[in-house]
Protein backbone atom coordinates (compact mmCIF):
# COMPACT_ATOMS: atom_id res chain seq x y z
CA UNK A 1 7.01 -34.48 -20.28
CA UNK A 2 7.67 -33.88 -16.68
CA UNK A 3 9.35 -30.40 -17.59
CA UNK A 4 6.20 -29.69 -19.66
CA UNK A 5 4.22 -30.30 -16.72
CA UNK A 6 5.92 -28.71 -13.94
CA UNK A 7 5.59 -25.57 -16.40
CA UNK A 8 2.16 -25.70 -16.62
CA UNK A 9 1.55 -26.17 -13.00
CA UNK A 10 3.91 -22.80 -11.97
CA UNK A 11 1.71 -20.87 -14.91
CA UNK A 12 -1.56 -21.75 -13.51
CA UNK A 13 -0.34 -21.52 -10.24
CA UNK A 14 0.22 -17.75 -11.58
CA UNK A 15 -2.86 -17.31 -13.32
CA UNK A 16 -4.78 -18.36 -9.87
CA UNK A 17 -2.84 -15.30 -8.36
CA UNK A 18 -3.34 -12.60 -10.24
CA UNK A 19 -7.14 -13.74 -11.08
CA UNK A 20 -7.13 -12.72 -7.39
CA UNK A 21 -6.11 -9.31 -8.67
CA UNK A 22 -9.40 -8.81 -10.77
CA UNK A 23 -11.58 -11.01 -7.93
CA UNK A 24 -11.09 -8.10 -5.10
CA UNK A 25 -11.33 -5.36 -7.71
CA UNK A 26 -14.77 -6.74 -8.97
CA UNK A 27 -16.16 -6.86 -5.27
CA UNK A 28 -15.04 -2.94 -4.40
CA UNK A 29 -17.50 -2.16 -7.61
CA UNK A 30 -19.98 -4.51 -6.91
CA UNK A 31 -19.20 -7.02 -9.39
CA UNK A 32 -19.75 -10.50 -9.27
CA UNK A 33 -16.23 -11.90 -7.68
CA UNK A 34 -17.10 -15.55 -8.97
CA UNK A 35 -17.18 -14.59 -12.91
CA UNK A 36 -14.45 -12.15 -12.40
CA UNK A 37 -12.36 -14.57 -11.08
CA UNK A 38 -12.71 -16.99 -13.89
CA UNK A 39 -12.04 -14.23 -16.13
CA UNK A 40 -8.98 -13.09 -14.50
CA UNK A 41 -7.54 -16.63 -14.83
CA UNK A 42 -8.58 -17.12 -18.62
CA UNK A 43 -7.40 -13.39 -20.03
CA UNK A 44 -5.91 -11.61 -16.80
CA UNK A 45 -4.34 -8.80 -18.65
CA UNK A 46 -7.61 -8.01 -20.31
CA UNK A 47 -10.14 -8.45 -17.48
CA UNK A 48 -7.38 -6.23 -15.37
CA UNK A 49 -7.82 -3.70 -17.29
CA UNK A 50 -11.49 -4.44 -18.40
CA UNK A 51 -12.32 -3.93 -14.40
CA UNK A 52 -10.15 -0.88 -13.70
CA UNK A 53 -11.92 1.00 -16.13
CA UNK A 54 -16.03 0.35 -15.58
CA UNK A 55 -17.81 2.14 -12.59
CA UNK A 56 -18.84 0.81 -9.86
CA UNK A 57 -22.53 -0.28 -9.75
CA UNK A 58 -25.44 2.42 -8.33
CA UNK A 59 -27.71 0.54 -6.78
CA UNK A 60 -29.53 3.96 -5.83
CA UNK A 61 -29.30 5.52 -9.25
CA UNK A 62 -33.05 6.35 -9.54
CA UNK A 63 -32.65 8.48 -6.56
CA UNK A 64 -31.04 11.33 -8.28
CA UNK A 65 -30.82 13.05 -11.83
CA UNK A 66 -28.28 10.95 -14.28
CA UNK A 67 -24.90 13.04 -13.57
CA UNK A 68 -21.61 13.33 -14.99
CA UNK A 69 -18.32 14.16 -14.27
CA UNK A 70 -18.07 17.11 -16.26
CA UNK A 71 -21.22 18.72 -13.91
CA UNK A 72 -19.44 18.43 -10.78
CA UNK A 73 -17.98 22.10 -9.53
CA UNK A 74 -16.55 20.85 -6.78
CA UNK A 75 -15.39 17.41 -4.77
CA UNK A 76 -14.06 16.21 -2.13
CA UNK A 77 -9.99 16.32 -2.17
CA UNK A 78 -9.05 13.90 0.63
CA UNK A 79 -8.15 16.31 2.95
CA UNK A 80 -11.48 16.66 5.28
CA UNK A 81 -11.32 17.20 9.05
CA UNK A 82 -12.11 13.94 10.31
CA UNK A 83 -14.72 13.36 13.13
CA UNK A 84 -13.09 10.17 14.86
CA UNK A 85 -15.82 10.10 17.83
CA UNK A 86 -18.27 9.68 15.22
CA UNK A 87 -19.13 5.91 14.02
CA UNK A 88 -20.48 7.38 10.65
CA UNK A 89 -18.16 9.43 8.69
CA UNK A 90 -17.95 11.76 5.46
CA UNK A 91 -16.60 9.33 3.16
CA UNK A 92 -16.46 11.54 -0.12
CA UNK A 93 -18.75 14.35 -1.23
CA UNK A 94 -19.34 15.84 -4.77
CA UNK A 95 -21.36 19.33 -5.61
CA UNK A 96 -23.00 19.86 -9.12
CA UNK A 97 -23.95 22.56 -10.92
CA UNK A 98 -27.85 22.17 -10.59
CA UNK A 99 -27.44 22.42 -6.90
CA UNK A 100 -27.36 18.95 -6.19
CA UNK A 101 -24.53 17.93 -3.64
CA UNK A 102 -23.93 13.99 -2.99
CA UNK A 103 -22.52 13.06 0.36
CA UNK A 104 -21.38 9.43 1.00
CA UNK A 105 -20.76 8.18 4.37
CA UNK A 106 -18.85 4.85 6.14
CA UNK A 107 -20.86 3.61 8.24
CA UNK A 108 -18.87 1.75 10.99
CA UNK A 109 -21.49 0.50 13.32
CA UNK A 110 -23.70 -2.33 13.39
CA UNK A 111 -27.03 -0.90 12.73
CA UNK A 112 -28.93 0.51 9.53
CA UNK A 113 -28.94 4.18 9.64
CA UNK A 114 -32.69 6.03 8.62
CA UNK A 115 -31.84 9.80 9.78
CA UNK A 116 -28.73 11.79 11.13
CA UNK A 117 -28.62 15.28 12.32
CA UNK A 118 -25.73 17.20 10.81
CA UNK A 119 -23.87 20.58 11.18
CA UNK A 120 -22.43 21.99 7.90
CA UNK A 121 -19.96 24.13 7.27
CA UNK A 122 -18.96 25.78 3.83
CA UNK A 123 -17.08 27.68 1.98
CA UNK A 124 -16.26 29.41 -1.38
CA UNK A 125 -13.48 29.23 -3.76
CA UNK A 126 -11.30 31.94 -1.44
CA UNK A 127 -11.66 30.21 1.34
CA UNK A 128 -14.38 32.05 2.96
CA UNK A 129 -17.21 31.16 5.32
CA UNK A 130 -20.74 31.01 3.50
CA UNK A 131 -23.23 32.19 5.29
CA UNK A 132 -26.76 30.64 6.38
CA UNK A 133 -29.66 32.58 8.42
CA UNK A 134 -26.84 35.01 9.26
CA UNK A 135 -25.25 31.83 10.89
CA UNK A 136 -22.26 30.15 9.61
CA UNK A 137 -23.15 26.79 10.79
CA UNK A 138 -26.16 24.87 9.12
CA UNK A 139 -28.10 22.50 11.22
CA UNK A 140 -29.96 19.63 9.06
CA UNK A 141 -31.77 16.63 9.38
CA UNK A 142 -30.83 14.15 6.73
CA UNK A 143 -33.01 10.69 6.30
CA UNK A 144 -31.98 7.67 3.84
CA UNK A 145 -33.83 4.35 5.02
CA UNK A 146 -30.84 2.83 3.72
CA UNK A 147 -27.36 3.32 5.14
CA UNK A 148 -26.19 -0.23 6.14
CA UNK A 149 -23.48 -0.93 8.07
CA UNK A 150 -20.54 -1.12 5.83
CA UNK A 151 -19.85 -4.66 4.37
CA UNK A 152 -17.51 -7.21 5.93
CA UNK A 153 -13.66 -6.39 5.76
CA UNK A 154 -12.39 -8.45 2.87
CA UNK A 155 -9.02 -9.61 4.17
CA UNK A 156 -6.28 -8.46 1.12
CA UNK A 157 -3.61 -10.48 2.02
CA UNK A 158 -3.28 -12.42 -0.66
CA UNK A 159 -3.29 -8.86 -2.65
CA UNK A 160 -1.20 -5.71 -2.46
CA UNK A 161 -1.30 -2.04 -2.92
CA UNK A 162 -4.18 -1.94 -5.25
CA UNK A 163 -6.03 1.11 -5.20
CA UNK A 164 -9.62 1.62 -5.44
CA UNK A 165 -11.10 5.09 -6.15
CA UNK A 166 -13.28 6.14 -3.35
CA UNK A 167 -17.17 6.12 -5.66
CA UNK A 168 -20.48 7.93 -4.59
CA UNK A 169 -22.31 5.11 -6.43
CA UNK A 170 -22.38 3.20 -3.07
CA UNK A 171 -25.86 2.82 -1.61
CA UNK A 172 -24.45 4.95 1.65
CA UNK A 173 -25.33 8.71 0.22
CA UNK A 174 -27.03 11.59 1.36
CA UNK A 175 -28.58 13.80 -1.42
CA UNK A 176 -29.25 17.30 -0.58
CA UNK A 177 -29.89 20.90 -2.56
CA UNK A 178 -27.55 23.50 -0.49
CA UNK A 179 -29.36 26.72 -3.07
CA UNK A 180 -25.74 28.30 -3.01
CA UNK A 181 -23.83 28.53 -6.29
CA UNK A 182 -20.73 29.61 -4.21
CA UNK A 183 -19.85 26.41 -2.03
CA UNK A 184 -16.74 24.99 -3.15
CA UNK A 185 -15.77 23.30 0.39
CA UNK A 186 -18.16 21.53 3.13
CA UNK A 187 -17.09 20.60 6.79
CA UNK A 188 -19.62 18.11 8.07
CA UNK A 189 -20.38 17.20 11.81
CA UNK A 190 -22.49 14.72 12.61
CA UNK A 191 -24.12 15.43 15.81
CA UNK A 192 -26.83 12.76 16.58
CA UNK A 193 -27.74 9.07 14.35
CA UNK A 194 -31.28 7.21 14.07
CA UNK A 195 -31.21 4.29 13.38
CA UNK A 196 -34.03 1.67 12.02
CA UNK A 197 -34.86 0.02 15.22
CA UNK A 198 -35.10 3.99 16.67
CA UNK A 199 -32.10 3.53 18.97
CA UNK A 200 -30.17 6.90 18.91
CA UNK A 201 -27.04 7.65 19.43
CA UNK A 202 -25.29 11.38 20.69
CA UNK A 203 -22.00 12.05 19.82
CA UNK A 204 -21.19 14.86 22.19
CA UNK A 205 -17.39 15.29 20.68
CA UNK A 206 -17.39 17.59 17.52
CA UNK A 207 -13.91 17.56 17.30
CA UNK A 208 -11.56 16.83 14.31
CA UNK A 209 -8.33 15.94 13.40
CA UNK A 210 -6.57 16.58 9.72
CA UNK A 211 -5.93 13.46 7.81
CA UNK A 212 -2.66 11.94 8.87
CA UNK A 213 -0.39 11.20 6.29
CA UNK A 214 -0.10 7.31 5.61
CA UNK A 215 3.30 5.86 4.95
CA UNK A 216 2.46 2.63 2.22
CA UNK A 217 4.57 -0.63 3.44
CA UNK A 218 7.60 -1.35 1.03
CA UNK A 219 8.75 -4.60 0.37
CA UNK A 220 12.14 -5.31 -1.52
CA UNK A 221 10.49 -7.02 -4.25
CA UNK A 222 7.00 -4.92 -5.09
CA UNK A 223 6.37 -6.81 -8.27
CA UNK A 224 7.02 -10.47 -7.09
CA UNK A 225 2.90 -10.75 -5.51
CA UNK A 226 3.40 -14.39 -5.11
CA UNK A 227 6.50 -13.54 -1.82
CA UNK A 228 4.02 -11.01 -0.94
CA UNK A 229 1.02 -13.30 -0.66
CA UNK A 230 2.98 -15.12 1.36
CA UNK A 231 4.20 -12.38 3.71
CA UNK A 232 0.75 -11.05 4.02
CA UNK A 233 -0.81 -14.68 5.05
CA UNK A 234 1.57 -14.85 7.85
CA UNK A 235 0.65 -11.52 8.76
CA UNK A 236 -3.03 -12.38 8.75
CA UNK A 237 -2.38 -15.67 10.52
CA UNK A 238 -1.04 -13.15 13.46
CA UNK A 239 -4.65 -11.67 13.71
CA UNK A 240 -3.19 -8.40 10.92
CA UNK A 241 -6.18 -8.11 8.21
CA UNK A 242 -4.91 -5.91 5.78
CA UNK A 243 -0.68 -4.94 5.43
CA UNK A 244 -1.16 -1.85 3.36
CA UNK A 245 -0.09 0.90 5.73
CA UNK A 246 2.23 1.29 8.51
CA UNK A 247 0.25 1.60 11.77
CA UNK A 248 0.08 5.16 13.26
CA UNK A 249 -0.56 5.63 17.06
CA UNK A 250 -0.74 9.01 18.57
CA UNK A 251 -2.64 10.62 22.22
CA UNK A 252 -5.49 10.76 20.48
CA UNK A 253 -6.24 8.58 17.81
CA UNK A 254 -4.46 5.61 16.01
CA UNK A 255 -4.46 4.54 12.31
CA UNK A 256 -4.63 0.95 11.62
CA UNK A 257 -2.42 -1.08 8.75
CA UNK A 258 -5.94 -0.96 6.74
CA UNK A 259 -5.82 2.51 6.80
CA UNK A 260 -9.10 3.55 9.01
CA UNK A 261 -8.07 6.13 11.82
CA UNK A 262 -9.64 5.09 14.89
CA UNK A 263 -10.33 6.78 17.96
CA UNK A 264 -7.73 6.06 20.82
CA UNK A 265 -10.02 4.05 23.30
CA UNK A 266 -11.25 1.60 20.30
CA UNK A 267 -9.53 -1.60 21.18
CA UNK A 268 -10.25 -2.71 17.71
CA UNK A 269 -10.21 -1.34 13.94
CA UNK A 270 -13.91 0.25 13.25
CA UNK A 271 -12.96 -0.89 9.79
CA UNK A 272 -11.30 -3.99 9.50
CA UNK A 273 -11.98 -5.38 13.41
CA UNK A 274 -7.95 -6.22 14.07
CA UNK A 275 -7.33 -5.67 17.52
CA UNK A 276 -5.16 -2.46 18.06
CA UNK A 277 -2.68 -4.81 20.34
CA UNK A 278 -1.74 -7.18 17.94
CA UNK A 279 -1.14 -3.99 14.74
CA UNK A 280 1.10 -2.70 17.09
CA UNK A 281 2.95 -5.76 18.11
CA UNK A 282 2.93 -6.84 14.57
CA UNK A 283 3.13 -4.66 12.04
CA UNK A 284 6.21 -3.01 12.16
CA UNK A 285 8.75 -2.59 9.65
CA UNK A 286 11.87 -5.14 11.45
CA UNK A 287 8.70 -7.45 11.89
CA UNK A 288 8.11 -7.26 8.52
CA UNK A 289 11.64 -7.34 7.18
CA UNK A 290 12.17 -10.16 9.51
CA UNK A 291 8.62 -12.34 7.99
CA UNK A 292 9.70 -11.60 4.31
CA UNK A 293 13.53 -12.81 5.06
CA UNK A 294 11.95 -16.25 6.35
CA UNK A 295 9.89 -16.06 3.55
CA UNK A 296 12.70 -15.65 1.05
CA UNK A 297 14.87 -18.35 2.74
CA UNK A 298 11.40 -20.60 2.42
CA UNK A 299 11.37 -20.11 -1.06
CA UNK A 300 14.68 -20.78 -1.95
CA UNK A 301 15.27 -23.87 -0.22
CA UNK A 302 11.53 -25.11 -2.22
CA UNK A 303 13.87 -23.63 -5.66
CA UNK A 304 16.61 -26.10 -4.36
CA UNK A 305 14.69 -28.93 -3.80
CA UNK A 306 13.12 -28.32 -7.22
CA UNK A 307 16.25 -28.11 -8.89
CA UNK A 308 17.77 -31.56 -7.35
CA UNK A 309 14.18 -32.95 -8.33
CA UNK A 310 14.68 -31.78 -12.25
CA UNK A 311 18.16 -33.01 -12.63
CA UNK A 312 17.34 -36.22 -11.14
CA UNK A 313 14.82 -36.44 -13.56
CA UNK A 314 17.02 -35.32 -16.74
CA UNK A 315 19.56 -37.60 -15.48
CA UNK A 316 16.89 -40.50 -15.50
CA UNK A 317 15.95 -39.25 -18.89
CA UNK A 318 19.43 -39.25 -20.40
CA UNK A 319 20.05 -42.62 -19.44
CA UNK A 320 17.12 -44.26 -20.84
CA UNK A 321 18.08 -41.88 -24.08
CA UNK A 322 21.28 -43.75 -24.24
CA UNK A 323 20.12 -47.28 -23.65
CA UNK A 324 17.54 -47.00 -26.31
CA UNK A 325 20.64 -46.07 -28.58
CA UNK A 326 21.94 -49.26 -27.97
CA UNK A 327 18.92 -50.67 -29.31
């Protein structure tokens, strides 16, 4: 009986854990975490999948004309110039065939956003400038009543290296009709933000950096998410709110372990709020190596302990066995 039980309690100690799995998936598409969760602890391997594979919710689908994946001509391919005086950014961007072209933005400050004034750059499939009003630049004024600030940071660490395809079904979009069928490539610079309470904001730096390339933490075990957990908890108890990427820090911008590249006077993450300090101090691969060996020594004396436990037990068991034969 007591063998029974201390197998239950390790599987639905599991089942908790990788509900989690399904819980932080279901929020990234909008889903409701609470009957995700329950899900994911009934039938995890189904509701894993089940959420990997619906789309995110649109809550501004009656803005534009039902699309599909197979009218997009071009998207974004991850590798956009990236603004980092700006507190809004080009998220993602996607250009149909009827003209249409969908830009979503992160919006790191703490305001709603109404209006933004933009210069765009673009270019066809060779490479080459398109031109506008003999210009090469396009100056527009773009207005959604509806660019929030983006939501909380959800701390991950009890979750790691999922990945979540970047959507344009967020609420944060710009739609606009660029009448050129030959853009295959936009540079966006935002040059001045509205927002609702008519505060503005100049950003007077238009310059850009390339995407830096992010090195994913390793852990010796990848597949053993309870040690993880555990690592990242620690991590987060330090003041670290996401362990995904190794921290970059350069003269003039840094990346923090969340993966948002910051500009080099922000004392804290625009995306997740950790201050730039304590990623440095703490995330760092002999850190790491360091929390997950004192995390590895935790578990096995707890697997000791366990073990004298059982065969106390058994050995409590066998006796009674054995004076009932007497009987």
């Amino acid at each position: 009986m007591i063998i029974l039980l201390i197998s239950l309690t390790i599987t639905l100690s599991l089942a908790l854990s990788l509900a989690f799995i399904v819980r932080h998936i279901a929020i990234q598409k909008g889903k409701d975490p609470a009957a995700w969760y329950l899900y994911g602890v009934v039938l995890f391997p189904i509701a894993f999948l089940h959420i990997l594979l619906i789309d995110k919710d649109n809550p501004n689908s009656h803005n534009s004309t039902m699309l599909s994946s197979r009218d997009i001509i071009s998207a974004n391919n991850n590798n956009m110039p990236i603004q980092i005086a700006s507190p809004l950014r080009l998220d993602d961007y996607e250009i149909y065939k009827n003209g249409e072209t969908k830009l979503a933005f992160n919006n790191y400050t703490a305001k709603d956003i109404k209006a933004i004034k933009i210069n765009l750059k673009a270019k066809n499939i060779f490479g080459e400038s398109i031109i506008f009003n003999g210009k090469d630049v396009l100056k527009l004024i773009l207005e959604n009543p509806d660019i929030s600030p983006n939501p909380p940071f959800e701390s991950d660490h009890f979750i790691y290296n999922v990945k979540f395809p970047n959507s344009l079904s967020s609420k944060n979009i710009f739609i606009l009709h660029l009448e050129n069928d030959q853009i295959r490539n936009l540079e966006i610079i935002v040059t001045e933000i509205i927002y609702t309470d008519n505060s503005i904001t100049k950003i007077e730096d238009y310059s850009t950096i390339e995407q830096p390339q992010l090195t994913e933490i390793i852990y010796s075990d990848p597949l053993n998410i309870n040690r993880i957990n555990k690592i990242n908890k620690i991590l987060h108890e330090k003041g670290v709110k996401s362990s995904t990427y190794l921290p970059i820090f350069s003269d003039k911008f840094w990346v923090c372990s969340c993966g948002c590249i910051n500009p080099k006077t922000a004392k804290n993450c625009l995306n997740c709020s950790a201050s730039k300090e304590i990623i440095k101090k703490n995330v760092k691969p002999e850190v790491i190596e360091n929390i997950e060996f004192q995390v590895i020594e935790e578990y096995n004396r707890i697997q000791e302990k366990r073990k004298k436990l059982l065969k106390k037990v058994l050995k409590k068991i066998l006796t009674k066995i054995k004076v009932l034969k007497k009987y």
